[in-house]
C-alpha atoms as a PDB file:
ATOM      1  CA  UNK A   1      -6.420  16.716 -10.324  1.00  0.00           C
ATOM      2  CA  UNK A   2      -4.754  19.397 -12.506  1.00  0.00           C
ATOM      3  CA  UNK A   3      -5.991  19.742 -15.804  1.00  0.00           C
ATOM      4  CA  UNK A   4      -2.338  20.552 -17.522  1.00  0.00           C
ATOM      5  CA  UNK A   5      -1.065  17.689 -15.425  1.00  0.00           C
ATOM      6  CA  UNK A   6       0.240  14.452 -18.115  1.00  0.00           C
ATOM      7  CA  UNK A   7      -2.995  11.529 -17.772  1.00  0.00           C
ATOM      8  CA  UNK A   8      -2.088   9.485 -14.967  1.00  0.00           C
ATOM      9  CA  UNK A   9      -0.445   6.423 -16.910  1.00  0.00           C
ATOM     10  CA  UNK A  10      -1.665   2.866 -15.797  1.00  0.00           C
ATOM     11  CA  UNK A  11      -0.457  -1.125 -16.404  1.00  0.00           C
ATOM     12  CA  UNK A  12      -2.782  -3.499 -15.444  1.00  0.00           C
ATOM     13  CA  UNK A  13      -1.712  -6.495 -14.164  1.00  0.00           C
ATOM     14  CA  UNK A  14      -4.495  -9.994 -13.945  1.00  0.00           C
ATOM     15  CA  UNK A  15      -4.579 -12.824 -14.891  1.00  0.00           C
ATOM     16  CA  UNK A  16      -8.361 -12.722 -16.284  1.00  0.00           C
ATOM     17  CA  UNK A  17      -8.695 -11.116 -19.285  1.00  0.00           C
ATOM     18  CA  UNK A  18     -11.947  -9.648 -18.721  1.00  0.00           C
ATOM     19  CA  UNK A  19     -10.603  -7.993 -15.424  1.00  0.00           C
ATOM     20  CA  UNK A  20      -8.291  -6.323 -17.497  1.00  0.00           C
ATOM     21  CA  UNK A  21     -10.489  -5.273 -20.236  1.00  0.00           C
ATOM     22  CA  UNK A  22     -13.107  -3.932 -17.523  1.00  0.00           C
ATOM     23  CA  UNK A  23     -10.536  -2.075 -15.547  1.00  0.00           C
ATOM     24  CA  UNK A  24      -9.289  -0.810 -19.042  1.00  0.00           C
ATOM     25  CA  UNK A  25     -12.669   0.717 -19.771  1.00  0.00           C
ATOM     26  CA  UNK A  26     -13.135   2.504 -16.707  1.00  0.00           C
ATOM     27  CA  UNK A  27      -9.642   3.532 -16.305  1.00  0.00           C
ATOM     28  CA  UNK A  28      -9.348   4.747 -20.171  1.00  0.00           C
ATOM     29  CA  UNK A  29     -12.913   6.471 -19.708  1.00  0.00           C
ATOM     30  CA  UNK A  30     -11.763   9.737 -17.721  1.00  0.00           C
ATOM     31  CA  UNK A  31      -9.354  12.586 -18.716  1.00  0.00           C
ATOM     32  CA  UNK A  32      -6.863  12.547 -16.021  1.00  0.00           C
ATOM     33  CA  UNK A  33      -5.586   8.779 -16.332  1.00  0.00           C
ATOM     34  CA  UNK A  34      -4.501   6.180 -19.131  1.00  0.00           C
ATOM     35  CA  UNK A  35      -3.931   2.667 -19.668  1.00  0.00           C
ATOM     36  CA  UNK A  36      -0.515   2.462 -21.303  1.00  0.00           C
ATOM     37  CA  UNK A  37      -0.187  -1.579 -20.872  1.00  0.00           C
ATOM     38  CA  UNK A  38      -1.537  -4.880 -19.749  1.00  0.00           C
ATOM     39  CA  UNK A  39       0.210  -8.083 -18.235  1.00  0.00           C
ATOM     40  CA  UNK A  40      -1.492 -11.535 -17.728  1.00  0.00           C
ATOM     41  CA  UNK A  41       1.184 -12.821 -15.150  1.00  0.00           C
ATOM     42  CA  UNK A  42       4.175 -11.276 -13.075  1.00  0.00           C
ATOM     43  CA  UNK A  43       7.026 -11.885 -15.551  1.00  0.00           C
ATOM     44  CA  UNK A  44       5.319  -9.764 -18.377  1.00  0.00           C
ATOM     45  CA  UNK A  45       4.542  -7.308 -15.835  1.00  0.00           C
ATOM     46  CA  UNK A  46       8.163  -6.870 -15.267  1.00  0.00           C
ATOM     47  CA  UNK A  47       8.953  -6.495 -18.858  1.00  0.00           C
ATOM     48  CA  UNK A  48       6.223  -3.863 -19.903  1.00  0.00           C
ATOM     49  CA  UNK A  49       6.772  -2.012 -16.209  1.00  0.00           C
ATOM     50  CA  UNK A  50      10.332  -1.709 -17.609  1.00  0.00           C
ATOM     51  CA  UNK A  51       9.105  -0.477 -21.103  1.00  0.00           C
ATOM     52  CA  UNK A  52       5.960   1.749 -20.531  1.00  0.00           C
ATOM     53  CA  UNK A  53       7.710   3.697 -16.879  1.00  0.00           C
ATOM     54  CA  UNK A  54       4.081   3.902 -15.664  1.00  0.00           C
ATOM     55  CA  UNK A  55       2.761   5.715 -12.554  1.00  0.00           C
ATOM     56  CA  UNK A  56       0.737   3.173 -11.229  1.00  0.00           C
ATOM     57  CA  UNK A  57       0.778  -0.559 -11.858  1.00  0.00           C
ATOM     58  CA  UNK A  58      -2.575  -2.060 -10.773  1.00  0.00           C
ATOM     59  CA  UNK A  59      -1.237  -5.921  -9.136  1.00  0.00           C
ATOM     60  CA  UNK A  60      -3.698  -8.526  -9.291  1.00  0.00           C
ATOM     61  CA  UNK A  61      -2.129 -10.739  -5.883  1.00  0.00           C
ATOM     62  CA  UNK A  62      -3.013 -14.614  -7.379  1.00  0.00           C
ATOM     63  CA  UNK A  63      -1.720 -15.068 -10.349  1.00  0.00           C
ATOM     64  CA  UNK A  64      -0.148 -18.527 -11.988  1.00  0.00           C
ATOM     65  CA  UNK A  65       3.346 -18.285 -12.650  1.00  0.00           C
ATOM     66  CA  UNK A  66       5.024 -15.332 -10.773  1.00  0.00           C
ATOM     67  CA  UNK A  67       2.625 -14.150  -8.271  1.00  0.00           C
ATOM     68  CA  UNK A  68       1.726 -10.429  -7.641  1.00  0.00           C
ATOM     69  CA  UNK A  69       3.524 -10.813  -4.472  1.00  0.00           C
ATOM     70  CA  UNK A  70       7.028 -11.166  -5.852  1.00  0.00           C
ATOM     71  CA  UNK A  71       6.422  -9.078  -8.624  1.00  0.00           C
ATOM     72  CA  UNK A  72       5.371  -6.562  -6.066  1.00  0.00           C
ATOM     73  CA  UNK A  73       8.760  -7.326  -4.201  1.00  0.00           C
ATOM     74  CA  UNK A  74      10.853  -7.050  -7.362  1.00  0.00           C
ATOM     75  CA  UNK A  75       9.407  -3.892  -8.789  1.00  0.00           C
ATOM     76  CA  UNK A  76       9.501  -2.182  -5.585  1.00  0.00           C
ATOM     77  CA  UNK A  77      13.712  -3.151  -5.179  1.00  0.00           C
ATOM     78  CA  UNK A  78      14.426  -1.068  -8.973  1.00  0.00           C
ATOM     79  CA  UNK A  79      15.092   2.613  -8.962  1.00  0.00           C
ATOM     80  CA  UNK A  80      12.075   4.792  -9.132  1.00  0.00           C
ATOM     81  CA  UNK A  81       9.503   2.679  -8.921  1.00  0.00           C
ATOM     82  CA  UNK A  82       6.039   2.643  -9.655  1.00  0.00           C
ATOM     83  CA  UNK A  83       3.387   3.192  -7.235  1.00  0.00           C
ATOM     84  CA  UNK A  84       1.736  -0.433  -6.533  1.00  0.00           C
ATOM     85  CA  UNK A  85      -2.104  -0.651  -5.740  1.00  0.00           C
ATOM     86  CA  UNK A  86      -3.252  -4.666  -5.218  1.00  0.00           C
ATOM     87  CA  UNK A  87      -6.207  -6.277  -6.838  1.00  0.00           C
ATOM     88  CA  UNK A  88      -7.689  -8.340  -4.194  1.00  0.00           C
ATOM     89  CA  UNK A  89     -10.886  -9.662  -2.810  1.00  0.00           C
ATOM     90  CA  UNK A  90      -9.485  -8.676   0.883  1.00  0.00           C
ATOM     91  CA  UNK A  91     -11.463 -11.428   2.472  1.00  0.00           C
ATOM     92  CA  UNK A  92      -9.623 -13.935   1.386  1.00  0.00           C
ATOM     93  CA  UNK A  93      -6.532 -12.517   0.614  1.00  0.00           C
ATOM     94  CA  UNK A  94      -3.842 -12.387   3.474  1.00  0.00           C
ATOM     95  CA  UNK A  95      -1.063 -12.099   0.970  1.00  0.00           C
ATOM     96  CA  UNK A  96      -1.875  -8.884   1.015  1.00  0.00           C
ATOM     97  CA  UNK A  97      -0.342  -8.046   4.244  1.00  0.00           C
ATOM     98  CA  UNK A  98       3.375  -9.056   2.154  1.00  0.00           C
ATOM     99  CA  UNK A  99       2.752  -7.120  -0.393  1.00  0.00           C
ATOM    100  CA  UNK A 100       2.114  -3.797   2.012  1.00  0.00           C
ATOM    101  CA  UNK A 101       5.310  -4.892   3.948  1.00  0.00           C
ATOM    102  CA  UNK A 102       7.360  -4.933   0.794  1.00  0.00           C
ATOM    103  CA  UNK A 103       5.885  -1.412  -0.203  1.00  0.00           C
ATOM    104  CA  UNK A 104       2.501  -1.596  -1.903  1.00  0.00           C
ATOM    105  CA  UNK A 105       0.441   1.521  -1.066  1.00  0.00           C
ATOM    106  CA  UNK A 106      -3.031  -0.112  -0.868  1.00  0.00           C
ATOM    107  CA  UNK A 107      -5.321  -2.730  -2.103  1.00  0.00           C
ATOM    108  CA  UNK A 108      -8.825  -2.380  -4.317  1.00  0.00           C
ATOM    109  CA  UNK A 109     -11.256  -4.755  -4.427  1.00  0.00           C
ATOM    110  CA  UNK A 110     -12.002  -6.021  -7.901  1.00  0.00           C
ATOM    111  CA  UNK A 111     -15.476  -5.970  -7.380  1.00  0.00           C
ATOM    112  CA  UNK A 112     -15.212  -1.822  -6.049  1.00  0.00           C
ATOM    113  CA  UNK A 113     -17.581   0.304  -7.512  1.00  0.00           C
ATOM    114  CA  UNK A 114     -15.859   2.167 -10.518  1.00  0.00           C
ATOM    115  CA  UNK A 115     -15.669   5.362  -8.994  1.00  0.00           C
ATOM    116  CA  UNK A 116     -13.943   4.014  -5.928  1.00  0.00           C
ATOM    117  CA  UNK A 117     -11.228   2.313  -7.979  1.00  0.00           C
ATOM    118  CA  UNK A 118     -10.620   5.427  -9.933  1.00  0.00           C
ATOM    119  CA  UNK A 119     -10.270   7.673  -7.013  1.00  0.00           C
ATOM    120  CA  UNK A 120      -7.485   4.363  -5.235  1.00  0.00           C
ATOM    121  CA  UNK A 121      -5.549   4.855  -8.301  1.00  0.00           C
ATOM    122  CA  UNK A 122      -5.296   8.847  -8.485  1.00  0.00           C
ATOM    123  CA  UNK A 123      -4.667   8.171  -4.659  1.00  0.00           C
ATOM    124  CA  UNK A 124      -1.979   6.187  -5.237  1.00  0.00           C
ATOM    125  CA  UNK A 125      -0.316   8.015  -7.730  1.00  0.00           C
ATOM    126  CA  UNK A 126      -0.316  11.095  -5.535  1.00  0.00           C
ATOM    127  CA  UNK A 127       1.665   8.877  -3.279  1.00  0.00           C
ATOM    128  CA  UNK A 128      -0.632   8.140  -0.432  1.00  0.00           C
ATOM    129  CA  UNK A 129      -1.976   4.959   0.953  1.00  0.00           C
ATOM    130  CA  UNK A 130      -5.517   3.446  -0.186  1.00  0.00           C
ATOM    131  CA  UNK A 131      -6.404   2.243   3.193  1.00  0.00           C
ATOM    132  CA  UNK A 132      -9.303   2.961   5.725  1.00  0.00           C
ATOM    133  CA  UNK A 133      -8.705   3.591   9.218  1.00  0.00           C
ATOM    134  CA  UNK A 134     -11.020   0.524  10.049  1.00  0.00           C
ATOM    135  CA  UNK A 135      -9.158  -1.352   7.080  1.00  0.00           C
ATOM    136  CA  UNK A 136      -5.726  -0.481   8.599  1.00  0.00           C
ATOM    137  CA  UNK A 137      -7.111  -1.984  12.413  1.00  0.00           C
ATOM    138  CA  UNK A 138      -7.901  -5.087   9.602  1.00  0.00           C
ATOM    139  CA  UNK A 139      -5.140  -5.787   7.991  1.00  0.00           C
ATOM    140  CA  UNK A 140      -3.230  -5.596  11.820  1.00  0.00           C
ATOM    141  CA  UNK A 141      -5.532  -8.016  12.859  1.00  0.00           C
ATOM    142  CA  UNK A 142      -4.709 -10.186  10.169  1.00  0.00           C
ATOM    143  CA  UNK A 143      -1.452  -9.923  10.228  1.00  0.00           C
ATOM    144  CA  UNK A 144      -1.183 -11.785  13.933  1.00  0.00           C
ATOM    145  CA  UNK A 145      -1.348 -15.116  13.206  1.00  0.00           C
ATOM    146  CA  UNK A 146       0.741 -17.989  14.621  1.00  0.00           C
ATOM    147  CA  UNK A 147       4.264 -17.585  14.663  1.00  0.00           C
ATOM    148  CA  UNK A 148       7.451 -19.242  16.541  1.00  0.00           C
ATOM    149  CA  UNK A 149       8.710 -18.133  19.570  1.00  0.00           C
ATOM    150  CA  UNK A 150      12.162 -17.220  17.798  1.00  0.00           C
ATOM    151  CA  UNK A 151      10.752 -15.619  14.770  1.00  0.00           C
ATOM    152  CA  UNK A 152       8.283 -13.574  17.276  1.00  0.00           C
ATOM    153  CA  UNK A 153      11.351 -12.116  19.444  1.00  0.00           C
ATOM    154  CA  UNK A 154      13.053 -11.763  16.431  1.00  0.00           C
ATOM    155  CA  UNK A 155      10.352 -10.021  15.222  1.00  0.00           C
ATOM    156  CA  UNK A 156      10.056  -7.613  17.958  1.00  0.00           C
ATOM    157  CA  UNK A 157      13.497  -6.887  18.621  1.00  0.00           C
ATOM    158  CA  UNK A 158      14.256  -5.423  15.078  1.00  0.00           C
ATOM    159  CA  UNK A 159      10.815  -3.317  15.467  1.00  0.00           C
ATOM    160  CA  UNK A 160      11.349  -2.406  18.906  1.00  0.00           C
ATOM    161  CA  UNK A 161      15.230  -1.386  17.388  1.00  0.00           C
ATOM    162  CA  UNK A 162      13.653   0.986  14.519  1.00  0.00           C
ATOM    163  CA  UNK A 163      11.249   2.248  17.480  1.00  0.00           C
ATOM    164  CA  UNK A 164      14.011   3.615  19.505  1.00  0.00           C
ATOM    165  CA  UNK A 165      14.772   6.402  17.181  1.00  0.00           C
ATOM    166  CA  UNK A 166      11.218   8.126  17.910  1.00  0.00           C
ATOM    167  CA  UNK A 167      10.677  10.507  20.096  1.00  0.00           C
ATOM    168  CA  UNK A 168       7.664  10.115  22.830  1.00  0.00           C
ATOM    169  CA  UNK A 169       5.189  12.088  20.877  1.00  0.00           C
ATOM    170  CA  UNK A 170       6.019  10.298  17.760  1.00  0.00           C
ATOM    171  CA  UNK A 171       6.228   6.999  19.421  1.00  0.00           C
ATOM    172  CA  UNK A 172       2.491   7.873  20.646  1.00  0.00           C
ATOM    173  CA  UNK A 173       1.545   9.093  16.792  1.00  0.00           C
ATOM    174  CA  UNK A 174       2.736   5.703  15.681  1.00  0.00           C
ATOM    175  CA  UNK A 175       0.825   3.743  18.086  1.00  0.00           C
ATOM    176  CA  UNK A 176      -2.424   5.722  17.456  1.00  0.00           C
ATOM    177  CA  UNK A 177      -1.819   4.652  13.597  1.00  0.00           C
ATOM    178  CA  UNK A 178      -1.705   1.076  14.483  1.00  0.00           C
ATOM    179  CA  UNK A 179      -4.934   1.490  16.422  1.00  0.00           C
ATOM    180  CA  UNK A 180      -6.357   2.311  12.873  1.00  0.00           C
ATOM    181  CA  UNK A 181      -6.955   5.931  13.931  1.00  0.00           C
ATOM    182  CA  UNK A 182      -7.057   8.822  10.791  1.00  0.00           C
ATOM    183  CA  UNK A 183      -5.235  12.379  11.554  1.00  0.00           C
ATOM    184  CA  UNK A 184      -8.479  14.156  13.429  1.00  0.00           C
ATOM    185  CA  UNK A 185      -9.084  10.978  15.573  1.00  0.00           C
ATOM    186  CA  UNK A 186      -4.789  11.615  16.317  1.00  0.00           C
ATOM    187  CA  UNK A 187      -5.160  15.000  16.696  1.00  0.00           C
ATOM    188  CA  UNK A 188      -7.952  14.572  19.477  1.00  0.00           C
ATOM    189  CA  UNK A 189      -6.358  11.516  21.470  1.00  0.00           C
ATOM    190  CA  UNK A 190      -2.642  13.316  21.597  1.00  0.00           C
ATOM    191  CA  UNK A 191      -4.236  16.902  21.969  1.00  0.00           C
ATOM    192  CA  UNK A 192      -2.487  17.941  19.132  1.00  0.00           C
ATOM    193  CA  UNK A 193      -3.410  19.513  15.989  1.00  0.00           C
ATOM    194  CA  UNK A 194      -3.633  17.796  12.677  1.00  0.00           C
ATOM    195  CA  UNK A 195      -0.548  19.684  11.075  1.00  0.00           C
ATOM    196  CA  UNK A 196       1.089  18.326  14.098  1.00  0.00           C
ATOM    197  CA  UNK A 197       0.312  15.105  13.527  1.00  0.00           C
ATOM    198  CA  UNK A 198       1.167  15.110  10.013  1.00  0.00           C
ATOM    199  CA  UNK A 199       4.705  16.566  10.864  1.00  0.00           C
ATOM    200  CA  UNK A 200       5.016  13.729  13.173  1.00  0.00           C
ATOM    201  CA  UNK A 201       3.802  11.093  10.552  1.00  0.00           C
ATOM    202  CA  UNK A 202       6.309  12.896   8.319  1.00  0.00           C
ATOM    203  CA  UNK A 203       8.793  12.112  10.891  1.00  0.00           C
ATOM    204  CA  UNK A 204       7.907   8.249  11.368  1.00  0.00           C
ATOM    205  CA  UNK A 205       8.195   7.777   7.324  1.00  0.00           C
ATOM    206  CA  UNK A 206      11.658   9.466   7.590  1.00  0.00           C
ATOM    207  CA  UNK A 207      13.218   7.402  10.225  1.00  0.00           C
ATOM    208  CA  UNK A 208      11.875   4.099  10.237  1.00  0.00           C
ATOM    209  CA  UNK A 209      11.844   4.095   6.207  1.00  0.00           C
ATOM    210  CA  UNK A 210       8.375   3.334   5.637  1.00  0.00           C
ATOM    211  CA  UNK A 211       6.548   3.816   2.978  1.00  0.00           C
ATOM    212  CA  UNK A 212       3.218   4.149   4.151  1.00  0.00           C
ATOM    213  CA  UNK A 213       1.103   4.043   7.561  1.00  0.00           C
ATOM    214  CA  UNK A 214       0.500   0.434   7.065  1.00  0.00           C
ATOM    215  CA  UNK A 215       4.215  -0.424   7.436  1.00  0.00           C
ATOM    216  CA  UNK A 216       3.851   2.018  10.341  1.00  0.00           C
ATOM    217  CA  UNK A 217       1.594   0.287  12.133  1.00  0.00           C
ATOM    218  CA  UNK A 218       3.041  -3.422  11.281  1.00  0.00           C
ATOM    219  CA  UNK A 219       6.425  -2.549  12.990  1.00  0.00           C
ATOM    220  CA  UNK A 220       4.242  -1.253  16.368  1.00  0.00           C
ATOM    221  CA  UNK A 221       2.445  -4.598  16.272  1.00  0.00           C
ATOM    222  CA  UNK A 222       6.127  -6.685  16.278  1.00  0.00           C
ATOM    223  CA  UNK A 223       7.384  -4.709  18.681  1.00  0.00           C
ATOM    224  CA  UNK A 224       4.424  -4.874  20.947  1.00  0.00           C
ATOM    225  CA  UNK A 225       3.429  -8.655  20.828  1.00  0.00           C
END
């Protein structure tokens, strides 16, 4: 990052103290970022989010009390926001898949090698998703799990309603993103190049007010299914 950029400034957010305190040690340990607060549960969260204005807030999902899922929710509804990256162990975590619906930019696994978790949260704060390709196909996966028959068309005719205002190409750009496909693998399928298909993932953000490819790829998956 730039070295005369302001340190990156961080709230952690877990219920487990020792999370916190070992997050706080690797976050506080490099030049670039800071930890500016901590919150044991989603109602301080909201009250130091509100004092400290940090970049990132680092959600721990399961926590007693309010949950990192409605925190997430209510955070993400206030003007300028932070940037939200879940703590999760992804394996057993589907609440997840709410909190990237409601806006969260990623998820890190608490037990990530430090370097990884550093480099989610400066990716986060630079405003881009902390997801894999092959996490992205994932979390889809996941997210297809028994449903009614009225919420399902429901489902899909609100998706296939924000669809409608794509063009083909970008249509084709978002369905390539819900295959779990990164720009190059894009590029190659649509015979495009990758400023191309950034332009047209520009595009998809734009119109179907997404915040990041996730929610792209959840509102192919309604309408499709």
């Amino acid at each position: 990052m730039d070295s005369e950029r302001e340190p990156v400034r961080v709230v952690i957010v877990d219920d487990e103290q020792l999370v916190r305190l070992a997050l706080r040690l690797v976050i506080d340990g490099e030049p670039d970022l800071t930890v500016v607060a901590e919150a044991a549960d989603g109602d301080a969260a909201l009250t130091v989010v509100d004092e400290q204005r940090p970049d990132v807030v680092l959600m721990d999902i399961r926590m007693p009390g309010r949950d990192g899922l409605s925190t997430t929710r209510e955070l993400l509804t206030r003007p300028a926001p932070p940037r939200v990256l879940m703590l999760t162990t992804f394996d057993s975590d589907d609440l997840v898949l709410g909190a990237l619906r409601a806006g969260a930019l990623g998820f890190v696994l608490k037990d990530a090698p430090p370097a990884r978790i550093l480099d989610a949260v400066r990716t986060v704060a630079d405003g881009n998703p902390v997801l894999s390709p092959a996490a992205t196909a994932r979390v889809i996966a996941a997210a297809t799990g028994p449903q009614s028959s009225e919420a399902r068309r429901s489902s899909r005719e609100a998706a296939r309603k924000q669809l409608s205002a794509l063009t083909e190409r970008e249509l084709d750009t978002a369905r390539a993103i819900a295959d779990g496909l990164g720009n190059p693998e894009i590029a190659e399928r649509l015979n495009i190049s990758i400023a191309t298909v950034k332009a047209h993932t520009g595009n998809l953000f734009a119109k179907l007010t997404v915040e990041n490819r996730v929610q792209i790829a959840l509102l192919v998956r309604d309408a499709e299914h």
